[in-house]
Protein backbone atom coordinates (compact mmCIF):
# COMPACT_ATOMS: atom_id res chain seq x y z
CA UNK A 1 -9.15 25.31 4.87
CA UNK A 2 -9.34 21.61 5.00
CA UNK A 3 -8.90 20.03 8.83
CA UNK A 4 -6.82 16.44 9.53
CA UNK A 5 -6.17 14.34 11.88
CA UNK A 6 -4.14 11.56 12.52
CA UNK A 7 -4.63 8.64 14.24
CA UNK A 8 -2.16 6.53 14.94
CA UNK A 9 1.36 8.04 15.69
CA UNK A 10 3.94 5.26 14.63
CA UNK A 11 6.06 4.84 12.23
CA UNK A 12 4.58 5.96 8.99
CA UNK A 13 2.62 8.72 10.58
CA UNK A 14 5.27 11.17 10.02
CA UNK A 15 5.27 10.82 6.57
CA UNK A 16 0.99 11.60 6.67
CA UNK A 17 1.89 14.80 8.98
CA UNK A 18 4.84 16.27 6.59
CA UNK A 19 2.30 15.22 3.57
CA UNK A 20 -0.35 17.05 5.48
CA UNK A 21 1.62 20.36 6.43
CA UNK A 22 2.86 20.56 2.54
CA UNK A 23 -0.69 21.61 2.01
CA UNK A 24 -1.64 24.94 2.22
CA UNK A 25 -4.74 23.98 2.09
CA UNK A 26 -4.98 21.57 5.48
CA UNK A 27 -4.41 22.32 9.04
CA UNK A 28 -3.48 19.30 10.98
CA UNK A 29 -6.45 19.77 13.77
CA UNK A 30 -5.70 16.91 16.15
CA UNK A 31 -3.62 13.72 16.45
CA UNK A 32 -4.02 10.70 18.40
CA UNK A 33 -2.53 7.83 19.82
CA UNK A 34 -3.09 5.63 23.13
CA UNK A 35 0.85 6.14 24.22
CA UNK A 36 0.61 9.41 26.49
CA UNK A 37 4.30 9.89 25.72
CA UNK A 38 3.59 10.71 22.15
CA UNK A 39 1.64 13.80 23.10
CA UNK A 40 4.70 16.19 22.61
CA UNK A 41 5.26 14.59 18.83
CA UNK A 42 3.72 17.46 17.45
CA UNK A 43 3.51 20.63 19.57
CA UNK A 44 0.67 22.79 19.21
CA UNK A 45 -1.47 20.42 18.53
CA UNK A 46 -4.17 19.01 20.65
CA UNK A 47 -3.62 15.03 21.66
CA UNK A 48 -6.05 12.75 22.22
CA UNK A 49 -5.40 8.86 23.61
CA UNK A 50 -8.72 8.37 22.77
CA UNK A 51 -9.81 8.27 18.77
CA UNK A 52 -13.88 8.64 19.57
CA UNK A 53 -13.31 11.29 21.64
CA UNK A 54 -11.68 13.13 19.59
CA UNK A 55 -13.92 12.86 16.89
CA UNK A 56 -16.97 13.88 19.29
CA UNK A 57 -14.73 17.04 20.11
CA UNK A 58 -13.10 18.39 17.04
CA UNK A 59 -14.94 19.49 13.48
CA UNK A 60 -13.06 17.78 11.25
CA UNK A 61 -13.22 16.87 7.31
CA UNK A 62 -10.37 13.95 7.34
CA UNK A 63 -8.89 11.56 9.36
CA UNK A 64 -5.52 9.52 8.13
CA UNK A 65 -5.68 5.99 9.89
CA UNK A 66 -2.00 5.32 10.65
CA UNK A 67 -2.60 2.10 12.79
CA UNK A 68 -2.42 -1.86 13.14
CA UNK A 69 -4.15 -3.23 10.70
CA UNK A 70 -7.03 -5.06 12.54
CA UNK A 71 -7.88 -1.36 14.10
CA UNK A 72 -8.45 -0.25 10.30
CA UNK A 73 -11.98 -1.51 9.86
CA UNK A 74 -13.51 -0.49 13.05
CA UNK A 75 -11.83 3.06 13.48
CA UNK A 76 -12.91 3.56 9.55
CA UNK A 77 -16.30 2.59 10.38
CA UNK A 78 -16.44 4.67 13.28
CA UNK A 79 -14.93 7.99 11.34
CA UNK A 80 -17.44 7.19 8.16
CA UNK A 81 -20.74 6.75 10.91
CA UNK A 82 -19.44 10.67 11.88
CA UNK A 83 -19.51 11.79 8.38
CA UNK A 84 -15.67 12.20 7.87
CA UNK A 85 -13.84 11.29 5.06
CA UNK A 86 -10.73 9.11 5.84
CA UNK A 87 -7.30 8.36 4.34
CA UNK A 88 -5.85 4.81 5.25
CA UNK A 89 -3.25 3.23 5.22
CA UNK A 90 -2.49 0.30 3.82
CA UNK A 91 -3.30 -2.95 3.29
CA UNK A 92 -6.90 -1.93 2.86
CA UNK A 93 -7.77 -5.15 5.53
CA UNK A 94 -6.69 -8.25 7.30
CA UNK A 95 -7.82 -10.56 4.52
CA UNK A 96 -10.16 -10.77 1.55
CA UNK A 97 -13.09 -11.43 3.95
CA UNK A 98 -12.98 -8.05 5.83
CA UNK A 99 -12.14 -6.27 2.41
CA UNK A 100 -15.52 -7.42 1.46
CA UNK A 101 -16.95 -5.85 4.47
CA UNK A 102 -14.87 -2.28 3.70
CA UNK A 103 -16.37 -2.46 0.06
CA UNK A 104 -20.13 -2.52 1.94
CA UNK A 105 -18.77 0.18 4.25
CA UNK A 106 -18.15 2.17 1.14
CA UNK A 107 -21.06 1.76 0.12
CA UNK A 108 -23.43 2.68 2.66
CA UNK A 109 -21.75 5.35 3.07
CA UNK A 110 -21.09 7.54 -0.67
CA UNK A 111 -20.94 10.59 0.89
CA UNK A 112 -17.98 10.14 2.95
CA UNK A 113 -14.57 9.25 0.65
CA UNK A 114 -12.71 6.36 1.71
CA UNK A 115 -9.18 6.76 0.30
CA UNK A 116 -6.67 3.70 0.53
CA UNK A 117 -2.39 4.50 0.65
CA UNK A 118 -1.27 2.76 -2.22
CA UNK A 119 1.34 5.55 -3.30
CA UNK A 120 3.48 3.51 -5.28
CA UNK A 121 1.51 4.22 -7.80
CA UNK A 122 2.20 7.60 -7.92
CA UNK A 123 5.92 6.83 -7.89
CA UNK A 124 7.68 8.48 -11.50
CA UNK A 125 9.16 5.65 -12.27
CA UNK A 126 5.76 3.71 -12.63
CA UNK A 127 3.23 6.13 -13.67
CA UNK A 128 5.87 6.59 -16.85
CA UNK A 129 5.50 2.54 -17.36
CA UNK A 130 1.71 3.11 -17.73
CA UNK A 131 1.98 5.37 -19.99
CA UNK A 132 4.25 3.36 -21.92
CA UNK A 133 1.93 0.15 -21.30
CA UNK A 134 -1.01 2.30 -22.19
CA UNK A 135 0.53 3.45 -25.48
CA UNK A 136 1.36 0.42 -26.85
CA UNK A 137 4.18 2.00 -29.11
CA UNK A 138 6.22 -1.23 -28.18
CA UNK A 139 2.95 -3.16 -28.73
CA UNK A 140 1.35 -5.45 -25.93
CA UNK A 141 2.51 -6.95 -22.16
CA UNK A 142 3.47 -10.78 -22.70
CA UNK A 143 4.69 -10.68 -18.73
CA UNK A 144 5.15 -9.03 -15.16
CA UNK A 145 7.81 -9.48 -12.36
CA UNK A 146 8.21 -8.22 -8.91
CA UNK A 147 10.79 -9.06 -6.72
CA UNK A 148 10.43 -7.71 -3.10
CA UNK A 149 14.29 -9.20 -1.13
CA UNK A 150 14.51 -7.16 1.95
CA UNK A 151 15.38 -7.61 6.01
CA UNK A 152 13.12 -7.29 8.99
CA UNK A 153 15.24 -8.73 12.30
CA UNK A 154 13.55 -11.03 14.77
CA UNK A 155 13.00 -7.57 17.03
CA UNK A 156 10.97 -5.88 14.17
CA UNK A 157 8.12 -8.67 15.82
CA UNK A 158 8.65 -8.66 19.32
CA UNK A 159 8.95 -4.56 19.55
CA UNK A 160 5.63 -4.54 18.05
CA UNK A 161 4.32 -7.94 18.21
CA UNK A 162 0.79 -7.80 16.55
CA UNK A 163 3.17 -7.67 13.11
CA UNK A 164 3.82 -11.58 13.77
CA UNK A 165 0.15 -12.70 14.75
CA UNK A 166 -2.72 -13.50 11.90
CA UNK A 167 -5.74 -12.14 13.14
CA UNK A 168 -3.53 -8.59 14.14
CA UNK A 169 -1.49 -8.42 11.53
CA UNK A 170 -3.58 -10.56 8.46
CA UNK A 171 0.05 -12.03 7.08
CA UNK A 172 3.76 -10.95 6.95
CA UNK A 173 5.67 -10.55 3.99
CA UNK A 174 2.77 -10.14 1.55
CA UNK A 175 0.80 -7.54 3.20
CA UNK A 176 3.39 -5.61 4.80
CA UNK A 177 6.19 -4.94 2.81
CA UNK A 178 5.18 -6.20 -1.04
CA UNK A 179 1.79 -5.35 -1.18
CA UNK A 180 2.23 -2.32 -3.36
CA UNK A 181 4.08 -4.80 -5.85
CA UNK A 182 1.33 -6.88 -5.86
CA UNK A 183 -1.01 -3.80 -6.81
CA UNK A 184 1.51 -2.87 -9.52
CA UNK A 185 1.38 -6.08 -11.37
CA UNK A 186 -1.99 -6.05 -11.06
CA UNK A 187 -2.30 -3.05 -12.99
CA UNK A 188 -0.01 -3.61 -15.29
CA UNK A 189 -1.22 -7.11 -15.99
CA UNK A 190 -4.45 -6.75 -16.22
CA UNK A 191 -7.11 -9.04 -14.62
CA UNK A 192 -6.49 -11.97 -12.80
CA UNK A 193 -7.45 -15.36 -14.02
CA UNK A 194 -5.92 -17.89 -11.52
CA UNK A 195 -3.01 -17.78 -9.35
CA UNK A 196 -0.47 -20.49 -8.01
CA UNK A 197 1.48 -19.56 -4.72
CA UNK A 198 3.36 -21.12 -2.32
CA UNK A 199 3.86 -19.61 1.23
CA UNK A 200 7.03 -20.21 4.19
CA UNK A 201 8.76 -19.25 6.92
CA UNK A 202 12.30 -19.13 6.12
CA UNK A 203 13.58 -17.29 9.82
CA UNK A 204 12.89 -18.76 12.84
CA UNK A 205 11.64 -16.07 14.65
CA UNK A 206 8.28 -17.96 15.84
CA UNK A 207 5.31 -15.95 14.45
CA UNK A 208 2.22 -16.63 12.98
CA UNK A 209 3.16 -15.00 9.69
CA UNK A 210 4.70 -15.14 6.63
CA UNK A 211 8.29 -14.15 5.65
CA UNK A 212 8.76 -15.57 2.26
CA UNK A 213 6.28 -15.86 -0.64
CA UNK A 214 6.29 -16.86 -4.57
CA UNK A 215 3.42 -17.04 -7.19
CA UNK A 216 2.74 -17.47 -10.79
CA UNK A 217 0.05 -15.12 -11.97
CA UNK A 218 -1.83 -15.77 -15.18
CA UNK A 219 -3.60 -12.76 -16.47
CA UNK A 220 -6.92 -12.85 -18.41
CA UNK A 221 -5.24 -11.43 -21.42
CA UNK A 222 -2.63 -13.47 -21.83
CA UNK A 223 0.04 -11.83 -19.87
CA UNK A 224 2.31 -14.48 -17.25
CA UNK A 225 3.37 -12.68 -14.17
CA UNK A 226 6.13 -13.68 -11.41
CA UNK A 227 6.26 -12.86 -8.05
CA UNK A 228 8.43 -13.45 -5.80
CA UNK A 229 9.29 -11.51 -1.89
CA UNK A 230 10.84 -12.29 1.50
CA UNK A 231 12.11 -10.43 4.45
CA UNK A 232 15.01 -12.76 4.99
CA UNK A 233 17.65 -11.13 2.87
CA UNK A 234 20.63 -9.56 4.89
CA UNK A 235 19.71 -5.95 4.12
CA UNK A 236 16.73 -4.11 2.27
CA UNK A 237 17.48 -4.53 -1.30
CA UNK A 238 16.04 -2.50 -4.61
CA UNK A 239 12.48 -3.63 -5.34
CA UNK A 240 12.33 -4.83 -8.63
CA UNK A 241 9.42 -4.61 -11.50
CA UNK A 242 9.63 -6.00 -14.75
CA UNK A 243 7.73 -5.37 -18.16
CA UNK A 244 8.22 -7.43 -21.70
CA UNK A 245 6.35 -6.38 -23.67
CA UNK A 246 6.56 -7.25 -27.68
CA UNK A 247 9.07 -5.10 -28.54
CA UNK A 248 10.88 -3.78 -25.31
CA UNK A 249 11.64 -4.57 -22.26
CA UNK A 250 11.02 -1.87 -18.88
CA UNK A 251 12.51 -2.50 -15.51
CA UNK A 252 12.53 0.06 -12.47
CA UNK A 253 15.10 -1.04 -10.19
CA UNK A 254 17.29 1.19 -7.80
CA UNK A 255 14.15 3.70 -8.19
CA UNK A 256 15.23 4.46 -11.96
CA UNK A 257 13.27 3.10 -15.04
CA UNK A 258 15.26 1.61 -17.35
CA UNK A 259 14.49 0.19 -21.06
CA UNK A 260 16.69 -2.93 -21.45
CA UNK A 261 18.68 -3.28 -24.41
CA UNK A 262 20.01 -6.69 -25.35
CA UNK A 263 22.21 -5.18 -28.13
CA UNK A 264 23.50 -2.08 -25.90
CA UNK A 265 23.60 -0.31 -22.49
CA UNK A 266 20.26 0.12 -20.74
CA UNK A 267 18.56 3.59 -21.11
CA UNK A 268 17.56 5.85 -18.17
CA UNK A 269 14.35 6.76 -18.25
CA UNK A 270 13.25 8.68 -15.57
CA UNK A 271 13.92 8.52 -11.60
CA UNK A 272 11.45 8.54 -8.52
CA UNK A 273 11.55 11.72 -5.94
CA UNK A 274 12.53 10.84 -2.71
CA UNK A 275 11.32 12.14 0.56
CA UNK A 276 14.11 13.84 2.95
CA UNK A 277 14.99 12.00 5.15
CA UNK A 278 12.83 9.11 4.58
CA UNK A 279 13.60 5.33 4.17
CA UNK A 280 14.10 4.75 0.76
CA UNK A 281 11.28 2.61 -0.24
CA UNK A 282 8.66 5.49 1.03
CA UNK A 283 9.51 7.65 -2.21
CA UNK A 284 7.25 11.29 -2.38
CA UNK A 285 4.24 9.23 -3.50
CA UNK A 286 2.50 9.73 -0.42
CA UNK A 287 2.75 13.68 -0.72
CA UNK A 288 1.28 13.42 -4.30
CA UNK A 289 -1.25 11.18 -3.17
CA UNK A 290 -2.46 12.86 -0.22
CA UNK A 291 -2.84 16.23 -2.42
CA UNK A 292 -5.14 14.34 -4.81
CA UNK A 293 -7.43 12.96 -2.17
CA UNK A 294 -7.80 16.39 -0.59
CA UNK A 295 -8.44 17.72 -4.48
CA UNK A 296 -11.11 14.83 -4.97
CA UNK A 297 -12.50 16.43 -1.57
CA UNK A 298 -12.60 20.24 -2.20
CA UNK A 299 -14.20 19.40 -5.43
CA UNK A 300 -16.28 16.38 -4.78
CA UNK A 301 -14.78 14.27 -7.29
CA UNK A 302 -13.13 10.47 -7.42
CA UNK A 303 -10.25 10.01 -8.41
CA UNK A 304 -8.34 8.94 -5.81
CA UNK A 305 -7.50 4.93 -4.77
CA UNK A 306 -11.13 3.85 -3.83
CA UNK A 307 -11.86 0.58 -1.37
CA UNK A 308 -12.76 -1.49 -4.54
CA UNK A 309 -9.26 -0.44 -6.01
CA UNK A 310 -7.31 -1.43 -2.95
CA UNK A 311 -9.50 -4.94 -2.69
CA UNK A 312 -7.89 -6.23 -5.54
CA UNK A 313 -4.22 -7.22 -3.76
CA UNK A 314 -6.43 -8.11 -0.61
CA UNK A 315 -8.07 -10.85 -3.28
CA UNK A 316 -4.25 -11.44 -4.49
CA UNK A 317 -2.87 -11.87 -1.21
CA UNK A 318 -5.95 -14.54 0.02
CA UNK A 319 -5.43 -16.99 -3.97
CA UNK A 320 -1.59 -17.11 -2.71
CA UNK A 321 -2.36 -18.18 0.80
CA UNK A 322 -5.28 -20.83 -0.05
CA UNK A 323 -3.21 -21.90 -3.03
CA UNK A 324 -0.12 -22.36 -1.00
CA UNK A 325 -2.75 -24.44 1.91
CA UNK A 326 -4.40 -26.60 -0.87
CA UNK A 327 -1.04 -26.49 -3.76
CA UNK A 328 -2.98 -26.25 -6.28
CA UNK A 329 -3.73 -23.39 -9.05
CA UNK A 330 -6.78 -20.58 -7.55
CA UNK A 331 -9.24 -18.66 -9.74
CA UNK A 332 -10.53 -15.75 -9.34
């Protein structure tokens, strides 16, 4: 039996504890969170308000890292320098700078696995449009599209207001909300040649970060890709991926995959589990995901989403932001 903890107990951690107590194979050990109010979240099971502590006290194997995201390198750091493996959430960093630092992290330290949340991967819809990439039965990707048109209200920043400053948050829009589209293009796409963004503030809510983005992606092979998010849409809307490829055309959209017809009505593919109870855009990746990692842990393997897999949108999110500073075109 596998023991977790979680530190960290906001708004995605209850998604980490219900992935953690589908396990038969994990106990959730300890939890932890600097808000003494939070202690009765989960009964049963010991509190701490202070994350060292706890890791001097308890024998664990994992922690999940469920907080801001400048408190991701240090408290990863600090878990790896005790010899415990960690889930994080994402983004992997603040920017493409401290990414570089995780990747050294990572590897100093190959005997403790470092697994990034990037479950979106793991959603139905768009582990079926690998396969169908990957098969090229409709022959190769000419280009890629995300679309990320959703809501957050001036109080989603001043609630929690490290979500509106740079050096707490590392950006808005991009690394927030659409940064599993950006990792889905990405693989889908291919490698990155250059990239051509431009960044704005569409709301005036006063922050330091982002709310609307765009980019034009060129891929090493070939392949164009489009992106294109913002949080200033009157409610959360369906994220949207496109493939063309030579001979078809994929979308998911409303958490369905659909092949597009131009001569007919668009075919259902297949449709993405949902969690119950969850906000829609969560999906069950995060179950699926978690039960890997602890799979890649019982049996000392890898496959799992690794610090060098998860630097790749970091790198993404950085060309948009310098290209949008400079306007001009950024290669990678």
């Amino acid at each position: 039996m596998l023991r977790a903890a979680v530190i960290g107990l906001g708004d995605v951690a209850p998604i980490h504890i219900a992935a953690i107590e589908a396990n038969p194979d994990i106990v959730l050990a300890a939890v932890c969170d600097i808000d003494q109010a939070k202690a009765t979240i989960v009964p049963g099971v010991p509190f701490y308000t202070d994350y060292m502590k706890m890791l001097e006290t308890e024998t664990l194997d994992c922690v999940h890292i469920c907080l801001p995201h400048y408190l991701h390198y240090p408290v990863t750091k600090a878990c790896a320098a005790s010899g415990i493996h960690v889930f994080q959430e994402k983004p992997l960093a603040l920017n493409a700078a401290e990414a570089r630092s995780f990747i050294a992290l990572e590897a100093e330290n190959r005997q403790v696995k470092i697994g990034i949340c990037l479950q979106n991967r793991f959603n139905e819809t768009f582990e079926r449009l690998q396969q169908i990439v990957a098969g090229g039965q409709y022959g190769a990707v000419k280009g890629v599209k995300g679309i990320v048109a959703w809501a957050r209200p001036k109080d989603y920043y001043t609630v929690k207001p490290w979500r509106g400053l740079m050096e707490q948050a590392g950006g808005g829009v991009m690394i927030n909300q659409a940064i599993h589209v950006l990792d889905q293009l990405q693989l889908l796409g291919g490698e990155i040649a250059s990239i051509r963004g431009s960044v704005d503030q569409l709301l005036d809510y006063g922050t330091e970060v982002e709310d609307t983005v765009s980019a034009h992606i060129r891929f090493k092979g070939g392949v164009t890709g489009i992106f294109w998010a913002t949080n200033a849409y009157a409610e959360n809307s369906s994220v949207e991926i496109e493939v063309i490829l030579e001979q078809a055309r994929f979308r998911i959209k409303d958490n369905i995959l659909w092949k597009i017809n131009e001569d007919g009505p668009a075919e259902h593919w297949v449709e993405d589990s949902r969690l119950p109870g969850s906000k829609f855009y969560y999906g069950a990746g995060h179950i699926k995901l978690v039960r890997k990692f602890y799979q890649c842990i019982q049996a000392d393997s890898q496959d799992y989403v690794h610090v060098q897999d998860a630097a790749v949108p970091m790198l993404m999110i950085d060309a948009i932001r310098t290209s949008s500073e400079l306007k001009t075109e950024i290669y990678l």
